[in-house]
C-alpha atoms as a PDB file:
ATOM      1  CA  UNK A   1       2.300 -43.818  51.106  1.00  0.00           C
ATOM      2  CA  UNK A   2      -0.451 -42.005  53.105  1.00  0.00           C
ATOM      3  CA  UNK A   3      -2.420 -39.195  51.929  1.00  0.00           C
ATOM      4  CA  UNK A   4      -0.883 -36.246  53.058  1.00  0.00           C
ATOM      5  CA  UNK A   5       2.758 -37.743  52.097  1.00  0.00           C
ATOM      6  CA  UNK A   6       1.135 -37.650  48.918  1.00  0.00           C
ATOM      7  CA  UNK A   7       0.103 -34.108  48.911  1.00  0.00           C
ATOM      8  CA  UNK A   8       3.437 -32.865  49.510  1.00  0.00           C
ATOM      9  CA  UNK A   9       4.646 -34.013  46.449  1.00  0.00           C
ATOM     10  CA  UNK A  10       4.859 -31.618  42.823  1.00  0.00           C
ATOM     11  CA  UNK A  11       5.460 -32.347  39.800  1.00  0.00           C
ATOM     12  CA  UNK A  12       9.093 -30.211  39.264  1.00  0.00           C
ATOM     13  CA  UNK A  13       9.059 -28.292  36.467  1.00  0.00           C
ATOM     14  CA  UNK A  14      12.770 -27.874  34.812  1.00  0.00           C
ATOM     15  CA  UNK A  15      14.407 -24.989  33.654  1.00  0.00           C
ATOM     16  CA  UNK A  16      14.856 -26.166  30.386  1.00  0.00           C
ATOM     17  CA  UNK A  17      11.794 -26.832  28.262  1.00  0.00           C
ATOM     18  CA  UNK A  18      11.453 -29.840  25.012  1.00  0.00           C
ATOM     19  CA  UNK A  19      10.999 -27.291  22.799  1.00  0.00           C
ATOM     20  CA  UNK A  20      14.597 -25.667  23.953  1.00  0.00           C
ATOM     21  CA  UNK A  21      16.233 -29.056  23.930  1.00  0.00           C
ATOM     22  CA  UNK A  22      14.797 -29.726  20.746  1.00  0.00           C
ATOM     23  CA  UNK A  23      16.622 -26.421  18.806  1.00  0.00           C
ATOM     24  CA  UNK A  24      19.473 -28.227  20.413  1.00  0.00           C
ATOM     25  CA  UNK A  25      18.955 -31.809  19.025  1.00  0.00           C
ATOM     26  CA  UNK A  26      17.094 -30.627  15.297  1.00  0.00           C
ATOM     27  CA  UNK A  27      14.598 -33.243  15.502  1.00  0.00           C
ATOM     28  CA  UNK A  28      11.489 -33.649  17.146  1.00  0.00           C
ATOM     29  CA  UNK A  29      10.630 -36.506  19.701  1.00  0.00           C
ATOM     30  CA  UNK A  30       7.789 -39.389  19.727  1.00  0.00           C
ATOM     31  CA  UNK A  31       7.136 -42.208  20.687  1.00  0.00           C
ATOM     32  CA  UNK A  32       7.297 -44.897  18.395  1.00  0.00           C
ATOM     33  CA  UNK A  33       4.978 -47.799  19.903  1.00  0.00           C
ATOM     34  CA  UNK A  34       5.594 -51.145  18.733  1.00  0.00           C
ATOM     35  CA  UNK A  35       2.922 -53.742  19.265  1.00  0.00           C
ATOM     36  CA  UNK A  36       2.002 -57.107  17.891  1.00  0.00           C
ATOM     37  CA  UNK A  37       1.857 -60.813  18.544  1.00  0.00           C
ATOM     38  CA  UNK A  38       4.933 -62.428  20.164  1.00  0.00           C
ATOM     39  CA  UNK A  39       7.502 -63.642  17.157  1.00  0.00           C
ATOM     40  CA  UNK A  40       5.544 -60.799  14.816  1.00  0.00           C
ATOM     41  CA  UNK A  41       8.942 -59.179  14.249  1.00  0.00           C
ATOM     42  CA  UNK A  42       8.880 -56.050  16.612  1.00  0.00           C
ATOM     43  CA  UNK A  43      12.468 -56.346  17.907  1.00  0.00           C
ATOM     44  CA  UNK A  44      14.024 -57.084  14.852  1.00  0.00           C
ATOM     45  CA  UNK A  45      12.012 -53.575  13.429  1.00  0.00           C
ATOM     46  CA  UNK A  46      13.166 -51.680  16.016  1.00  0.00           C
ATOM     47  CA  UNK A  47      16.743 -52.585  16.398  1.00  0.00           C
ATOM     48  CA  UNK A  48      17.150 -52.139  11.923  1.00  0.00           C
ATOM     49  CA  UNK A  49      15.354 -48.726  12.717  1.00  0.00           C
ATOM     50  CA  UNK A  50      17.289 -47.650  15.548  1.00  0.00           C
ATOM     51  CA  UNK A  51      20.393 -47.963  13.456  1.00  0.00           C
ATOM     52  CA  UNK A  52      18.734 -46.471  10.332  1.00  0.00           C
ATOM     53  CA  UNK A  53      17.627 -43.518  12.740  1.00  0.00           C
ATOM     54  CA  UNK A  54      21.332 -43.306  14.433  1.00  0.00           C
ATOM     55  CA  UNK A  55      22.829 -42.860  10.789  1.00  0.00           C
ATOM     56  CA  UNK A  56      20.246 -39.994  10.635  1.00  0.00           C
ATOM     57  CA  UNK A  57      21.944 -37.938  13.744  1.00  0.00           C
ATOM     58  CA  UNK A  58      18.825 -38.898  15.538  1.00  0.00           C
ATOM     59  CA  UNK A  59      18.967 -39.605  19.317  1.00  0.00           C
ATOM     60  CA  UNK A  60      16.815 -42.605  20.061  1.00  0.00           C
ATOM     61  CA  UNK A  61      16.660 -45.366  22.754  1.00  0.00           C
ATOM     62  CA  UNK A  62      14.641 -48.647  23.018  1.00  0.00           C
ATOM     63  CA  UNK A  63      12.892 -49.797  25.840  1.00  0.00           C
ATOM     64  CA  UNK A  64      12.433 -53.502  24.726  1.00  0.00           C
ATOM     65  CA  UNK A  65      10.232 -56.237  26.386  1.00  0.00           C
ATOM     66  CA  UNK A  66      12.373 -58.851  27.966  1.00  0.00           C
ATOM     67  CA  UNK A  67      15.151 -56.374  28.961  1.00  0.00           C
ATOM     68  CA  UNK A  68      12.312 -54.199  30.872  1.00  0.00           C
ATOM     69  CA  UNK A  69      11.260 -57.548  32.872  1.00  0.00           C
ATOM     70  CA  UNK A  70      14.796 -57.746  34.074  1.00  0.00           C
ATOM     71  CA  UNK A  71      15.196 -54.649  35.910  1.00  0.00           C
ATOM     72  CA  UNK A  72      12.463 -52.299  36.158  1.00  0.00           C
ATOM     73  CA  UNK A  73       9.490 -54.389  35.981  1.00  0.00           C
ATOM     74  CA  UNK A  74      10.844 -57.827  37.428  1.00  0.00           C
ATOM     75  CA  UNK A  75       8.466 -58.175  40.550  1.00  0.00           C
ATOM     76  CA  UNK A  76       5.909 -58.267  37.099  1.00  0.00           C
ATOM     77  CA  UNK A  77       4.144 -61.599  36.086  1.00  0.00           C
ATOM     78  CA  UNK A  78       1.864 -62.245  33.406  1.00  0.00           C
ATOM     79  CA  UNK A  79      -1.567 -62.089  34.582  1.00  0.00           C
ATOM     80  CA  UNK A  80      -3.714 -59.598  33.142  1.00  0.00           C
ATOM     81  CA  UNK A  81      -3.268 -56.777  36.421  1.00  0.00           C
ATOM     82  CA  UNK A  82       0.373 -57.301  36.160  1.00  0.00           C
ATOM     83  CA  UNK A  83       0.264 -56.793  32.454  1.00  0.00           C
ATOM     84  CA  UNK A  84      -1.557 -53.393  32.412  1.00  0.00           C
ATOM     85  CA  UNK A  85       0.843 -52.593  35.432  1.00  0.00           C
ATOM     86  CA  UNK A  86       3.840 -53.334  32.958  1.00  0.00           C
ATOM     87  CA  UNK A  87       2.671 -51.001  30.020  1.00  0.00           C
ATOM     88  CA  UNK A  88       1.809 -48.288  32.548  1.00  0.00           C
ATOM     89  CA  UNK A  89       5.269 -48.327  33.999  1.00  0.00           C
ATOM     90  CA  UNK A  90       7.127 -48.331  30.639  1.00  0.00           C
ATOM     91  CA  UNK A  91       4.389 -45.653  29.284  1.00  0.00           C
ATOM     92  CA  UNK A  92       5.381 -43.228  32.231  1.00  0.00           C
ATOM     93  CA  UNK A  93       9.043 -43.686  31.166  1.00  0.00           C
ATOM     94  CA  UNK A  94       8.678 -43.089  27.484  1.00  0.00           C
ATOM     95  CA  UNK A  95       7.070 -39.707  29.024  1.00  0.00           C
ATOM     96  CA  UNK A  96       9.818 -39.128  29.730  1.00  0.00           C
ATOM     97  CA  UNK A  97      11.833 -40.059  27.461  1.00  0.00           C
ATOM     98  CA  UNK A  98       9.802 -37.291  24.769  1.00  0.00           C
ATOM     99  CA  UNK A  99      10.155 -34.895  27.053  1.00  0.00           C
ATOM    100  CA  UNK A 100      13.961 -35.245  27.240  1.00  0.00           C
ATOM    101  CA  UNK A 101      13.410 -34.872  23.533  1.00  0.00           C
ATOM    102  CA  UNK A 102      14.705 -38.847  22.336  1.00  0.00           C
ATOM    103  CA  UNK A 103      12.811 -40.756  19.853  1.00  0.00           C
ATOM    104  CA  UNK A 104      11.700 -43.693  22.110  1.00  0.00           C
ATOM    105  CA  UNK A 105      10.847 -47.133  20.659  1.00  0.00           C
ATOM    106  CA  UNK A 106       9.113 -49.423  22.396  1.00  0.00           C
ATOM    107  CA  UNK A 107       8.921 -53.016  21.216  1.00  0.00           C
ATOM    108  CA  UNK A 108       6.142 -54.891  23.795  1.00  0.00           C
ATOM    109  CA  UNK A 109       3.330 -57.034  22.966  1.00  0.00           C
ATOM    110  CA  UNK A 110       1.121 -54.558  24.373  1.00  0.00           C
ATOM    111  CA  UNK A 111      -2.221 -57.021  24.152  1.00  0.00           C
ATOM    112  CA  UNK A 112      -4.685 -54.339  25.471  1.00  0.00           C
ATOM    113  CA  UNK A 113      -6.203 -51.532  23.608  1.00  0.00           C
ATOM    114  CA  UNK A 114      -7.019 -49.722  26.828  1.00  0.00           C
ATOM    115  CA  UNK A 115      -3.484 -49.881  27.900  1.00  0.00           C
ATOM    116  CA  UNK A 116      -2.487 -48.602  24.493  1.00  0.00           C
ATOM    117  CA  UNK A 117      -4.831 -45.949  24.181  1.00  0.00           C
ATOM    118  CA  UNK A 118      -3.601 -44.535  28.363  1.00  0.00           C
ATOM    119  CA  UNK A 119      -0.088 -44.813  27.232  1.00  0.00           C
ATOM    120  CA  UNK A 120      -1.181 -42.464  24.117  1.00  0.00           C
ATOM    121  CA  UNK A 121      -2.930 -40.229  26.019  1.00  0.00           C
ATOM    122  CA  UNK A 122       0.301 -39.375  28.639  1.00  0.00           C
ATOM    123  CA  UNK A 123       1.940 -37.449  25.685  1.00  0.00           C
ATOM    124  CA  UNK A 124       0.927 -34.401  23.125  1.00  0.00           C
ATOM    125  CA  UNK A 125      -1.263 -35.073  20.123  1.00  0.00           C
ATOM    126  CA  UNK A 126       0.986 -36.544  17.622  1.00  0.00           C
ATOM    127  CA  UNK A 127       3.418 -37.690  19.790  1.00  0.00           C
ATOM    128  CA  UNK A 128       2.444 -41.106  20.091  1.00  0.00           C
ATOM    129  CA  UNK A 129       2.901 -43.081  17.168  1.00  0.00           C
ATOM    130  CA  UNK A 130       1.364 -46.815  17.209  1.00  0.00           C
ATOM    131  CA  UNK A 131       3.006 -49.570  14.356  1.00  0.00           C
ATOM    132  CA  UNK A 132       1.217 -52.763  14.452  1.00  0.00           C
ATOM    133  CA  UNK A 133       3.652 -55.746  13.256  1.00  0.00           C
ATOM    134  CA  UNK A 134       0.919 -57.569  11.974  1.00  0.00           C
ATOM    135  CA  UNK A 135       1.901 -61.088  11.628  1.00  0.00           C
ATOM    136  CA  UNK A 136      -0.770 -64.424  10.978  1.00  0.00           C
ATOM    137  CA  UNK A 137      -0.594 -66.610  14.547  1.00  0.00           C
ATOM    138  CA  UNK A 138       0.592 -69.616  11.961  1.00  0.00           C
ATOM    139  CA  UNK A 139       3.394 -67.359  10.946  1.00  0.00           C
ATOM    140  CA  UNK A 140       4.777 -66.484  14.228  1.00  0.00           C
ATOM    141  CA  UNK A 141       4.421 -70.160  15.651  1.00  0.00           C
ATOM    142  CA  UNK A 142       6.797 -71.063  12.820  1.00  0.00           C
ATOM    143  CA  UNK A 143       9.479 -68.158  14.099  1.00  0.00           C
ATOM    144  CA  UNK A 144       8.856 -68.883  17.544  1.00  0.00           C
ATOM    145  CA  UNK A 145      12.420 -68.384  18.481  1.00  0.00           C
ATOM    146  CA  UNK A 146      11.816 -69.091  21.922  1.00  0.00           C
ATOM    147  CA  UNK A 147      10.120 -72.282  21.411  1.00  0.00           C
ATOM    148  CA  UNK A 148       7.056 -69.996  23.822  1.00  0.00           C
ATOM    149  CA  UNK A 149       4.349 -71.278  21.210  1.00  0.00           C
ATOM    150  CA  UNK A 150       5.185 -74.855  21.690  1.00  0.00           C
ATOM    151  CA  UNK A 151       5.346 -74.715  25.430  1.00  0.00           C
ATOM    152  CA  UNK A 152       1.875 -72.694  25.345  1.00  0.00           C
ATOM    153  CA  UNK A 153       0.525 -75.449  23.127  1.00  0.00           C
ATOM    154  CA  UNK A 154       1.435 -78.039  25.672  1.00  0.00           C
ATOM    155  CA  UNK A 155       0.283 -76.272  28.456  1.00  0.00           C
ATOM    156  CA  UNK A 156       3.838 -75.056  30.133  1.00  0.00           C
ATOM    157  CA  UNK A 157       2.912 -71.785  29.753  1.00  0.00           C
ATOM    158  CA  UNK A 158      -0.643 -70.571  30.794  1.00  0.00           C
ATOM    159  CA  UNK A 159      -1.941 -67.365  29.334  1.00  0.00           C
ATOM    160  CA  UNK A 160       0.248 -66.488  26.387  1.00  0.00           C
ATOM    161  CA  UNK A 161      -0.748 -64.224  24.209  1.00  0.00           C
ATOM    162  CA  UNK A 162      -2.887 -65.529  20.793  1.00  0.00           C
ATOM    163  CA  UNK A 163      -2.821 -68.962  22.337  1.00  0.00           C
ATOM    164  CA  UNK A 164      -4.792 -68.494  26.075  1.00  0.00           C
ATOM    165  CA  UNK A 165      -4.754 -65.009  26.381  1.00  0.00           C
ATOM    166  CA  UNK A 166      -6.515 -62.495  23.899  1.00  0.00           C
ATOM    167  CA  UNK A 167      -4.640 -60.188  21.762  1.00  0.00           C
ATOM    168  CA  UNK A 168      -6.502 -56.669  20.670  1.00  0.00           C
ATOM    169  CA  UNK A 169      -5.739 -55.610  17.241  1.00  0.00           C
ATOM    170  CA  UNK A 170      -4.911 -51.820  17.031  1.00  0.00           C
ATOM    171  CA  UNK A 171      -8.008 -50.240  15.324  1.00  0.00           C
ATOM    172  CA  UNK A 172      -6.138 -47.115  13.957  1.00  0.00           C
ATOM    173  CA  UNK A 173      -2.509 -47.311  14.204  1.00  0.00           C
ATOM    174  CA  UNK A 174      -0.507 -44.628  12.621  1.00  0.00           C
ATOM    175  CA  UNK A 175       1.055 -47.424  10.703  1.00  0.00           C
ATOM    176  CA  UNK A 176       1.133 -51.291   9.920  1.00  0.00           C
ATOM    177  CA  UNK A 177       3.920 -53.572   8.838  1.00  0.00           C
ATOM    178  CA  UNK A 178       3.306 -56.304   7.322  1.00  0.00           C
ATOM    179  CA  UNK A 179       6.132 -58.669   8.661  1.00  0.00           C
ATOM    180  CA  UNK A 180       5.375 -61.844   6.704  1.00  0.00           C
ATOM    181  CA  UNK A 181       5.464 -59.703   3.389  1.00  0.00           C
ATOM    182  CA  UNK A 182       7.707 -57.066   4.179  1.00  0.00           C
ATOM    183  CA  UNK A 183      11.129 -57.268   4.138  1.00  0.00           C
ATOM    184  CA  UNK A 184      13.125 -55.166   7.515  1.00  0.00           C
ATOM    185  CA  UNK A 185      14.513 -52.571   4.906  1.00  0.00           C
ATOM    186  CA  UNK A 186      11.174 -52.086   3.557  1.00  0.00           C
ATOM    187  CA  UNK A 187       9.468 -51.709   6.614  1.00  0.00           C
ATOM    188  CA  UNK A 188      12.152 -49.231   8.367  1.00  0.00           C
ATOM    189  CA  UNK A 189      11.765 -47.358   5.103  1.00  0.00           C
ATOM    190  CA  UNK A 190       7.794 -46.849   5.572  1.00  0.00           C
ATOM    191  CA  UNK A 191       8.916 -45.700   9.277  1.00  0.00           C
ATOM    192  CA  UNK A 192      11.012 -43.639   8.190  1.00  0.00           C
ATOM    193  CA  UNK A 193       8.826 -41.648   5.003  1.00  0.00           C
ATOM    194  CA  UNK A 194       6.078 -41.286   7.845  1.00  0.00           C
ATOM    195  CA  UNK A 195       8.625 -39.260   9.816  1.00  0.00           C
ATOM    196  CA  UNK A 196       9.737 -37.049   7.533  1.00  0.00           C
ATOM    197  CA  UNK A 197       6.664 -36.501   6.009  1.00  0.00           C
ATOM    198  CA  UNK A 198       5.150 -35.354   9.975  1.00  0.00           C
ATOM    199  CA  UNK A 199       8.179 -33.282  10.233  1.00  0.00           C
ATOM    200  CA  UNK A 200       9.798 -35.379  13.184  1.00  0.00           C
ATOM    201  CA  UNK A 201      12.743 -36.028  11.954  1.00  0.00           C
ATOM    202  CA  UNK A 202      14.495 -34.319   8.459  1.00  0.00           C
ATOM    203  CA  UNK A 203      17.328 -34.919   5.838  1.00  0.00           C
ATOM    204  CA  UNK A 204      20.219 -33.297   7.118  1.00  0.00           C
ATOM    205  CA  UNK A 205      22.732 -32.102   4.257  1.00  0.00           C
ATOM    206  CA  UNK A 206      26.278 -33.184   4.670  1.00  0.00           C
END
């Protein structure tokens, strides 16, 4: 796209504002950023608190690693550019996904704390809320569910995360699970408390 195609395009701004759509929904919207080592536990946490949320009356959606790689971020490897390039992409949508006023979870490894901190930065103060599933390495090796550890061991896969490639440690997440001592329950419970206590979501009576 050349420069003046660029110029010709505004951002349009929609009739109907997320403050509107939130009187309509009676709940707030965030998004809830999920980051941590491969086999930490960050699907499993945000599928139990998707349901625990959709028992709530809250909308939600989550925008999951692998199932991103298969549509909009396929032409996406796993060098370090196309890595940042990935978390951009799925930042911009979970934009957008606050803005239509859902409760977003996003469940990547998310290695970099610059990428972390951009993706932050695209939404309103408090609208960004980062859970680190903090996991040991030896811990998620035994999961491995993919068998992704092994092949990285053995050299099939070059620059995995915690084994050839670094992984950043949030400094200040909002909030950390520990997976290898925390139960799912527990952990979606902690979730939740920290959303009702920042008036996100509420109790509604029956």
């Amino acid at each position: 796209m050349v420069k003046n195609e660029i110029a010709n395009i505004l951002w349009h701004v929609s009739t109907l504002n997320k403050e509107q759509r939130r009187k309509l929904k009676k709940h707030k919207s965030c998004i809830l950023w999920i980051t941590g080592l491969s086999a930490s536990g960050k699907s499993t946490l945000a599928n139990a608190l998707e349901c625990r949320l959709n028992e709530m009356e809250v909308h939600t959606y989550i925008l999951d690693g692998d199932n991103i790689r298969h549509g909009l971020n396929k032409d996406l490897g796993f060098n370090p550019e196309d890595r940042r390039e990935n978390i951009r992409r799925i930042a911009e949508v979970a934009k957008l996904f606050v803005d239509a006023n859902i409760l977003v979870i996003t469940a990547f490894i998310s290695p970099y704390r610059e990428d972390r901190k951009a993706a932050r930065q695209l939404v309103e103060r408090g609208e960004f809320i980062e859970i680190y599933t903090k996991c040991p390495l030896n811990v998620c090796e035994k999961r491995d569910p993919k068998g992704l550890y092994k092949k990285a061991r053995i050299g099939k896969i070059y620059g995995f995360t915690g084994i050839t490639a670094p992984y950043e440690e949030p400094e200040n997440p909002e909030i950390i699970i520990e997976t290898d001592k925390d139960s799912t329950e527990e952990s979606v419970n902690k979730i939740i408390r920290y959303l009702l206590r920042k008036e996100i979501i509420e109790i509604r009576s029956i």
